[in-house]
C-alpha atoms as a PDB file:
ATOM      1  CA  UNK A   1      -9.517   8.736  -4.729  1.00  0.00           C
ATOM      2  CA  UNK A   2      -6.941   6.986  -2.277  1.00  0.00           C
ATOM      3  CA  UNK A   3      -6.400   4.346  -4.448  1.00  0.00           C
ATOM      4  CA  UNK A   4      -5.997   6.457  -7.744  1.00  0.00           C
ATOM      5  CA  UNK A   5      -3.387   8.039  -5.732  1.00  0.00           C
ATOM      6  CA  UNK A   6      -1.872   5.491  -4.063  1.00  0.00           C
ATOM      7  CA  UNK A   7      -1.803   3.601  -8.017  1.00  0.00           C
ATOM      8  CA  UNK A   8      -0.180   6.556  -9.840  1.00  0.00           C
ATOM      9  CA  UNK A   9       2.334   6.806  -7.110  1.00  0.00           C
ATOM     10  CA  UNK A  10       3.214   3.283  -7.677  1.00  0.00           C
ATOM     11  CA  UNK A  11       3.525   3.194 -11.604  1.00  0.00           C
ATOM     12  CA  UNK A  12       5.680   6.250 -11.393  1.00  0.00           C
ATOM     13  CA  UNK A  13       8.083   4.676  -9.287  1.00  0.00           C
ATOM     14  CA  UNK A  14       8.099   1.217 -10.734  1.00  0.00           C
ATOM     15  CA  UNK A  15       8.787   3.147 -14.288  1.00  0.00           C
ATOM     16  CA  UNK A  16      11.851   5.255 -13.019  1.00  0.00           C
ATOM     17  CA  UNK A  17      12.743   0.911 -11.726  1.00  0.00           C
ATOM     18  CA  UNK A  18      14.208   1.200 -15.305  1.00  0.00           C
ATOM     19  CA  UNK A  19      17.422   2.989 -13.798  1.00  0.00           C
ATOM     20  CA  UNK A  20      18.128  -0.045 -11.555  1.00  0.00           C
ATOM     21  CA  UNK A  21      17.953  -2.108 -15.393  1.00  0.00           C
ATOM     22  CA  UNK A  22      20.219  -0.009 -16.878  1.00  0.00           C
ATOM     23  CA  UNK A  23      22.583  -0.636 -14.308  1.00  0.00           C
ATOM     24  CA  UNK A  24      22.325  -4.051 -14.565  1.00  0.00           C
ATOM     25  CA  UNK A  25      22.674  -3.905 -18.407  1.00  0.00           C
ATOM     26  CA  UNK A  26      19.656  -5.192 -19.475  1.00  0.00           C
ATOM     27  CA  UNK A  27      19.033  -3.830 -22.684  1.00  0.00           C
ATOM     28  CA  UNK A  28      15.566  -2.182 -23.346  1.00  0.00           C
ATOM     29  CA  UNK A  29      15.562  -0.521 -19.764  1.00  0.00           C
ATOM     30  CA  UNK A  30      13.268   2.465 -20.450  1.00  0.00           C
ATOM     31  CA  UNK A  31      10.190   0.446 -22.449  1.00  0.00           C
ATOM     32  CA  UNK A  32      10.586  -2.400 -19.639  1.00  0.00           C
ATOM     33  CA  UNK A  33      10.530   0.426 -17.158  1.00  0.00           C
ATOM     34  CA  UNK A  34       7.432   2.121 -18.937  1.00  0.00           C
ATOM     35  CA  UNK A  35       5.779  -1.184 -19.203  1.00  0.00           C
ATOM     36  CA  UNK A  36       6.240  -1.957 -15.710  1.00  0.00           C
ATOM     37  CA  UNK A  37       4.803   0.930 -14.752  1.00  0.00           C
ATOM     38  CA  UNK A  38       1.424   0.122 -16.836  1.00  0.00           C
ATOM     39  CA  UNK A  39       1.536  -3.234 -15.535  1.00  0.00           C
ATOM     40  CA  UNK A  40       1.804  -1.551 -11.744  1.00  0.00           C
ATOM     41  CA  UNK A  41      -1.617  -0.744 -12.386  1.00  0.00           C
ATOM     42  CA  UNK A  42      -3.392  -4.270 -12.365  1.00  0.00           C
ATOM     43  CA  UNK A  43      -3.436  -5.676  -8.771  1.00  0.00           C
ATOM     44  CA  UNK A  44      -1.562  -8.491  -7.743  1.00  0.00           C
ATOM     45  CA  UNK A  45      -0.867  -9.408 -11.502  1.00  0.00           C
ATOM     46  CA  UNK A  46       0.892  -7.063 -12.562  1.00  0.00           C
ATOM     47  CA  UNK A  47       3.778  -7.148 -10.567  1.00  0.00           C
ATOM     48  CA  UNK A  48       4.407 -10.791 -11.793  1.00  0.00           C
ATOM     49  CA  UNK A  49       4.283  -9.627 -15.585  1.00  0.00           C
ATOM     50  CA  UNK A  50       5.915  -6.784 -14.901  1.00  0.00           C
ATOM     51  CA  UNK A  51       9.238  -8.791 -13.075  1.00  0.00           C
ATOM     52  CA  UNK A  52       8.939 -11.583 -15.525  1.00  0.00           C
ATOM     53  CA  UNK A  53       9.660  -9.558 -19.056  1.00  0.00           C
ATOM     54  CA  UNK A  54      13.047  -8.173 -17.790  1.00  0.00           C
ATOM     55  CA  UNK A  55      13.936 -11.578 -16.577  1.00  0.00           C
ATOM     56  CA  UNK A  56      13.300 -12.997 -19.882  1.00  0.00           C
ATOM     57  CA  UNK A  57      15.261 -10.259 -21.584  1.00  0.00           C
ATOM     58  CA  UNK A  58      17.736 -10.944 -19.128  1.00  0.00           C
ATOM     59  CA  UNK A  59      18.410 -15.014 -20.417  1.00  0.00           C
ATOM     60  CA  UNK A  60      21.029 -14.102 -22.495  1.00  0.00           C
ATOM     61  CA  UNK A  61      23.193 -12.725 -19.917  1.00  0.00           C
ATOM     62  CA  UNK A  62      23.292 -15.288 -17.699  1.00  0.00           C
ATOM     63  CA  UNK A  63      21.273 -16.692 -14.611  1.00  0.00           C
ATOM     64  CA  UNK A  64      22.859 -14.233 -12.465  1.00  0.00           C
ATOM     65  CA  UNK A  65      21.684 -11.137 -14.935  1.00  0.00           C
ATOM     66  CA  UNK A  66      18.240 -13.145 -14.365  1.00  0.00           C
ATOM     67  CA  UNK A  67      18.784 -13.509 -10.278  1.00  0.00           C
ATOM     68  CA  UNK A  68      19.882  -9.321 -10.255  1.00  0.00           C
ATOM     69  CA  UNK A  69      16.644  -8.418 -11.788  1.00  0.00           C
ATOM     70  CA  UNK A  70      14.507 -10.657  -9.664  1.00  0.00           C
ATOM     71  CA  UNK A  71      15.904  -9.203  -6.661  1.00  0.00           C
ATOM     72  CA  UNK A  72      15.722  -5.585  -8.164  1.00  0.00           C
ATOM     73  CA  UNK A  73      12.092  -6.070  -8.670  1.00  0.00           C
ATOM     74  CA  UNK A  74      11.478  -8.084  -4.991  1.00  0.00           C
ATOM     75  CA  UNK A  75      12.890  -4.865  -3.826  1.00  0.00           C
ATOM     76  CA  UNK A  76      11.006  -2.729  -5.438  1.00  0.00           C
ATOM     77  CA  UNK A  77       7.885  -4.496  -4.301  1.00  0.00           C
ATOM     78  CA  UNK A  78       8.878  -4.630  -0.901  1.00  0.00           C
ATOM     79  CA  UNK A  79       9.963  -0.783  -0.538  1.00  0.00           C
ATOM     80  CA  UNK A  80       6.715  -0.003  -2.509  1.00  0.00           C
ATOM     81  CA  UNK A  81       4.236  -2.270  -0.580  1.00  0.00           C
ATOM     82  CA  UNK A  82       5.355  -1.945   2.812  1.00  0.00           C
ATOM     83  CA  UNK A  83       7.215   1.847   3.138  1.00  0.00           C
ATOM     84  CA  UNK A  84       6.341   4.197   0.464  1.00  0.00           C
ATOM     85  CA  UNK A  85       2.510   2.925  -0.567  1.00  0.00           C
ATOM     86  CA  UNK A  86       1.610   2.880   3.526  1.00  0.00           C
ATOM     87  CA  UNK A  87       3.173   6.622   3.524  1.00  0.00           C
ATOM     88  CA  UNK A  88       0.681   7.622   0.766  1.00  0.00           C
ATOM     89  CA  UNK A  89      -2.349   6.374   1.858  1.00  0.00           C
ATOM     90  CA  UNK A  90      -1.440   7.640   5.665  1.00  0.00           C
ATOM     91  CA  UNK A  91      -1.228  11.069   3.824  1.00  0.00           C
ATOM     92  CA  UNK A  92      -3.846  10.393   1.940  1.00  0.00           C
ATOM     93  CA  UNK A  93      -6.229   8.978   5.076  1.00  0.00           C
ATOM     94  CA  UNK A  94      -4.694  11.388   7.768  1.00  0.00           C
ATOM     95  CA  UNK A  95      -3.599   8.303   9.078  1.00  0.00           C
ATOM     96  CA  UNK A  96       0.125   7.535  10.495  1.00  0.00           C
ATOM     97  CA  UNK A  97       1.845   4.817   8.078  1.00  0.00           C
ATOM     98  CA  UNK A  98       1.826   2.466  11.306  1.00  0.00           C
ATOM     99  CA  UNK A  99      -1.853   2.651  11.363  1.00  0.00           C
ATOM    100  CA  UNK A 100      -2.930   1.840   7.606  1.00  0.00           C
ATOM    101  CA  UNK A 101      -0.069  -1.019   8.145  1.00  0.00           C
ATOM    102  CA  UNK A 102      -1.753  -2.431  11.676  1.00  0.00           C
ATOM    103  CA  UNK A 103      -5.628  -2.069   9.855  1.00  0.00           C
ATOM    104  CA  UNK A 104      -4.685  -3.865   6.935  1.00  0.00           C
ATOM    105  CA  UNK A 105      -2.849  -6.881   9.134  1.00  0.00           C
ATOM    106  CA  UNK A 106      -6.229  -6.668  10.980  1.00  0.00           C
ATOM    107  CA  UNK A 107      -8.498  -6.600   7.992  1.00  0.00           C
ATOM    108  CA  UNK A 108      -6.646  -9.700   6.676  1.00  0.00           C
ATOM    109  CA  UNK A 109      -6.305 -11.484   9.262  1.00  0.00           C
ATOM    110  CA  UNK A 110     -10.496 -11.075  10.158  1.00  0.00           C
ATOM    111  CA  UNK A 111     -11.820 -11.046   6.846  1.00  0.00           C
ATOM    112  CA  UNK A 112      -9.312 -11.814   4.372  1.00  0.00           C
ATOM    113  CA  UNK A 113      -8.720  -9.993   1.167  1.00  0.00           C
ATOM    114  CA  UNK A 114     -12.148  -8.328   1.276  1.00  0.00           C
ATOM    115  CA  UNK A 115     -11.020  -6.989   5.225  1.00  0.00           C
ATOM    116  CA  UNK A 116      -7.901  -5.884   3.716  1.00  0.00           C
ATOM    117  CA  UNK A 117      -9.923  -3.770   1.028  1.00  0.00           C
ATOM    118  CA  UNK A 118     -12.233  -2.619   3.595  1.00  0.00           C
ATOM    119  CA  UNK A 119      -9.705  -1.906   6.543  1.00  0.00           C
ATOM    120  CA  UNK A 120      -8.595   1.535   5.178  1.00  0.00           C
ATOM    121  CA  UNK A 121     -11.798   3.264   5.086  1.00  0.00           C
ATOM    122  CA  UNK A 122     -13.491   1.288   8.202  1.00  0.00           C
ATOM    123  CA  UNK A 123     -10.191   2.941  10.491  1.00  0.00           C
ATOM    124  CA  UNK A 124     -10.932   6.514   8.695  1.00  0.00           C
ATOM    125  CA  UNK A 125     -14.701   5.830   9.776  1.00  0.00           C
ATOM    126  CA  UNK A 126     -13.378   4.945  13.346  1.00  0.00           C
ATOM    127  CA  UNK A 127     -11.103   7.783  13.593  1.00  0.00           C
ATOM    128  CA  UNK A 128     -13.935  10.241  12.226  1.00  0.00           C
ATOM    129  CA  UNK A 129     -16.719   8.892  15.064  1.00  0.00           C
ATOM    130  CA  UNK A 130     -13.732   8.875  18.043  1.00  0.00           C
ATOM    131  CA  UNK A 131     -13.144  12.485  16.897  1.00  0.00           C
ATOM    132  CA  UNK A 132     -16.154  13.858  16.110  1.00  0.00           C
ATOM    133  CA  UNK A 133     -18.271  11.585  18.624  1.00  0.00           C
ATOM    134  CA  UNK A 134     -15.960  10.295  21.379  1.00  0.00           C
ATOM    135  CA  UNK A 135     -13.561  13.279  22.460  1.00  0.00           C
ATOM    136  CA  UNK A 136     -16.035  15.957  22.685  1.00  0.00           C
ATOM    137  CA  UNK A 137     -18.606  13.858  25.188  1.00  0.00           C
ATOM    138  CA  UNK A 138     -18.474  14.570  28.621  1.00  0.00           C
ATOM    139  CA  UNK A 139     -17.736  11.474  29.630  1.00  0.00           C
ATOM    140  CA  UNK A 140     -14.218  11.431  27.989  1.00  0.00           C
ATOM    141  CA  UNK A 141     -13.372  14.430  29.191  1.00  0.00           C
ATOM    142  CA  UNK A 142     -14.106  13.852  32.802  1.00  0.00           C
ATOM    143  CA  UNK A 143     -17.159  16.314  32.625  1.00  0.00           C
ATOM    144  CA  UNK A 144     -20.182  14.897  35.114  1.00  0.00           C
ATOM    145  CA  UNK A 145     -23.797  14.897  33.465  1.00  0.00           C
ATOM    146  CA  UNK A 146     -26.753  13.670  34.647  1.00  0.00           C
ATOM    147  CA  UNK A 147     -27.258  11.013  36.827  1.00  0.00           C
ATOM    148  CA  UNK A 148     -28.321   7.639  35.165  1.00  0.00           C
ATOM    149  CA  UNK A 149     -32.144   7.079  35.164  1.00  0.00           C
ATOM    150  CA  UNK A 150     -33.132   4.899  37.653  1.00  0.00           C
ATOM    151  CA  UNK A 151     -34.737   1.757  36.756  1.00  0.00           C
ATOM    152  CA  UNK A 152     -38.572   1.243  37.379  1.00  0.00           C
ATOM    153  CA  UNK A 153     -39.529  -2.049  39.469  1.00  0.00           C
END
Protein backbone atom coordinates (compact mmCIF):
# COMPACT_ATOMS: atom_id res chain seq x y z
CA UNK A 1 0.00 0.00 0.00
CA UNK A 2 3.01 2.40 0.92
CA UNK A 3 4.67 1.76 -2.05
CA UNK A 4 1.57 2.10 -4.45
CA UNK A 5 1.41 5.38 -2.85
CA UNK A 6 4.64 6.41 -2.60
CA UNK A 7 4.84 5.19 -6.80
CA UNK A 8 1.78 7.20 -7.94
CA UNK A 9 3.08 10.16 -6.10
CA UNK A 10 6.22 9.89 -8.00
CA UNK A 11 4.85 9.41 -11.67
CA UNK A 12 2.58 12.33 -11.09
CA UNK A 13 5.27 14.55 -10.37
CA UNK A 14 7.84 13.32 -12.80
CA UNK A 15 4.86 13.83 -15.58
CA UNK A 16 4.03 17.55 -14.61
CA UNK A 17 8.62 17.42 -15.10
CA UNK A 18 7.26 18.19 -18.65
CA UNK A 19 6.83 22.01 -17.61
CA UNK A 20 10.57 22.25 -16.77
CA UNK A 21 10.93 20.78 -20.85
CA UNK A 22 8.89 23.21 -22.15
CA UNK A 23 10.89 25.75 -20.69
CA UNK A 24 13.83 24.50 -21.96
CA UNK A 25 12.29 24.14 -25.48
CA UNK A 26 12.47 20.73 -26.02
CA UNK A 27 9.89 19.92 -28.30
CA UNK A 28 7.48 16.99 -27.39
CA UNK A 29 7.36 18.13 -23.62
CA UNK A 30 3.96 16.68 -22.62
CA UNK A 31 4.43 12.84 -24.22
CA UNK A 32 8.16 12.95 -22.72
CA UNK A 33 6.55 14.16 -19.55
CA UNK A 34 3.74 11.38 -19.73
CA UNK A 35 6.31 8.85 -20.58
CA UNK A 36 8.44 9.74 -17.81
CA UNK A 37 5.93 9.37 -15.60
CA UNK A 38 5.21 5.57 -16.80
CA UNK A 39 8.77 4.99 -16.75
CA UNK A 40 8.75 6.43 -12.85
CA UNK A 41 7.13 3.32 -12.21
CA UNK A 42 9.98 0.67 -12.84
CA UNK A 43 12.62 0.92 -10.04
CA UNK A 44 15.92 2.09 -10.55
CA UNK A 45 15.44 1.77 -14.44
CA UNK A 46 13.24 3.88 -15.13
CA UNK A 47 14.64 6.95 -14.16
CA UNK A 48 17.58 6.29 -16.63
CA UNK A 49 15.04 5.77 -19.64
CA UNK A 50 13.05 8.24 -18.56
CA UNK A 51 16.20 11.15 -18.49
CA UNK A 52 17.72 9.62 -21.53
CA UNK A 53 14.67 10.19 -24.26
CA UNK A 54 14.55 14.01 -23.62
CA UNK A 55 18.26 14.12 -23.88
CA UNK A 56 18.15 12.50 -27.14
CA UNK A 57 15.40 14.78 -28.34
CA UNK A 58 17.43 17.39 -27.04
CA UNK A 59 20.74 16.64 -29.72
CA UNK A 60 19.62 18.96 -32.03
CA UNK A 61 19.78 21.87 -29.86
CA UNK A 62 22.96 21.67 -28.72
CA UNK A 63 25.03 19.97 -25.82
CA UNK A 64 23.94 22.56 -23.53
CA UNK A 65 19.97 21.85 -24.42
CA UNK A 66 21.35 18.16 -23.59
CA UNK A 67 23.35 19.35 -20.17
CA UNK A 68 19.78 21.56 -19.10
CA UNK A 69 17.76 18.47 -19.28
CA UNK A 70 20.20 16.24 -17.49
CA UNK A 71 20.30 18.53 -14.70
CA UNK A 72 16.42 19.09 -14.83
CA UNK A 73 15.97 15.44 -14.43
CA UNK A 74 19.09 15.00 -11.59
CA UNK A 75 16.90 17.45 -9.88
CA UNK A 76 13.99 15.97 -10.12
CA UNK A 77 15.43 12.76 -8.79
CA UNK A 78 17.05 14.30 -6.04
CA UNK A 79 13.92 16.47 -4.77
CA UNK A 80 11.84 13.25 -5.38
CA UNK A 81 14.15 10.66 -3.68
CA UNK A 82 15.38 12.45 -0.83
CA UNK A 83 12.43 15.32 0.18
CA UNK A 84 9.11 14.64 -1.23
CA UNK A 85 9.14 10.49 -1.50
CA UNK A 86 10.58 10.41 2.43
CA UNK A 87 7.49 12.93 3.21
CA UNK A 88 5.06 10.33 1.74
CA UNK A 89 6.03 7.34 3.17
CA UNK A 90 6.52 9.28 6.77
CA UNK A 91 2.76 10.09 6.16
CA UNK A 92 2.14 7.07 4.97
CA UNK A 93 4.17 5.04 8.01
CA UNK A 94 3.32 7.67 10.80
CA UNK A 95 6.82 8.09 10.67
CA UNK A 96 8.77 11.65 10.66
CA UNK A 97 10.62 12.04 7.11
CA UNK A 98 13.98 11.99 9.27
CA UNK A 99 13.14 8.59 10.41
CA UNK A 100 12.22 6.63 7.05
CA UNK A 101 15.56 8.63 5.81
CA UNK A 102 17.87 7.32 9.01
CA UNK A 103 16.10 3.43 8.57
CA UNK A 104 16.78 3.26 5.08
CA UNK A 105 20.70 4.56 5.58
CA UNK A 106 20.58 1.79 8.26
CA UNK A 107 18.94 -0.89 6.22
CA UNK A 108 21.58 -0.27 3.50
CA UNK A 109 24.25 0.05 5.16
CA UNK A 110 23.43 -3.61 7.28
CA UNK A 111 21.88 -5.48 4.67
CA UNK A 112 22.10 -3.81 1.48
CA UNK A 113 19.34 -3.36 -0.99
CA UNK A 114 17.22 -6.10 0.61
CA UNK A 115 17.74 -3.91 4.30
CA UNK A 116 16.76 -0.95 2.42
CA UNK A 117 13.43 -2.78 1.25
CA UNK A 118 12.94 -4.14 4.59
CA UNK A 119 13.91 -1.00 6.77
CA UNK A 120 10.49 0.75 6.35
CA UNK A 121 8.28 -1.80 7.73
CA UNK A 122 10.94 -3.35 10.37
CA UNK A 123 10.96 0.66 12.05
CA UNK A 124 6.90 0.62 11.80
CA UNK A 125 7.21 -2.91 13.61
CA UNK A 126 9.64 -1.23 16.18
CA UNK A 127 7.60 1.75 16.68
CA UNK A 128 4.31 -0.49 17.04
CA UNK A 129 6.09 -2.95 19.95
CA UNK A 130 7.82 0.43 21.79
CA UNK A 131 4.23 1.77 21.77
CA UNK A 132 2.12 -0.83 22.35
CA UNK A 133 4.73 -2.97 24.47
CA UNK A 134 7.40 -0.63 25.89
CA UNK A 135 5.57 2.67 27.17
CA UNK A 136 2.77 1.13 28.93
CA UNK A 137 5.14 -1.40 31.23
CA UNK A 138 5.84 -0.42 34.53
CA UNK A 139 9.16 -0.40 34.23
CA UNK A 140 9.24 2.59 31.74
CA UNK A 141 7.15 4.45 33.57
CA UNK A 142 8.92 4.29 36.85
CA UNK A 143 6.05 2.07 38.34
CA UNK A 144 7.71 -0.69 40.98
CA UNK A 145 6.39 -4.41 40.50
CA UNK A 146 7.39 -7.31 42.00
CA UNK A 147 10.53 -8.11 43.25
CA UNK A 148 12.74 -10.37 40.94
CA UNK A 149 12.52 -14.12 41.83
CA UNK A 150 15.26 -15.19 43.65
CA UNK A 151 17.45 -17.74 42.27
CA UNK A 152 17.42 -21.38 43.74
CA UNK A 153 21.02 -22.80 44.82
Amino acid sequence: MIFARLAAHHAQLRGAGHGGLLALGIPNALALGLLSALLNLVPYLGIVAAAALPMLEAIPQGSGKVGAVAVLYFLLNQLLGNVIGPIIMGRSAQLSPAAVLIALLVGLALAGVVGAILAIPLSILAKRWTERYWLRSNLYRGIKGSPAPEEEA
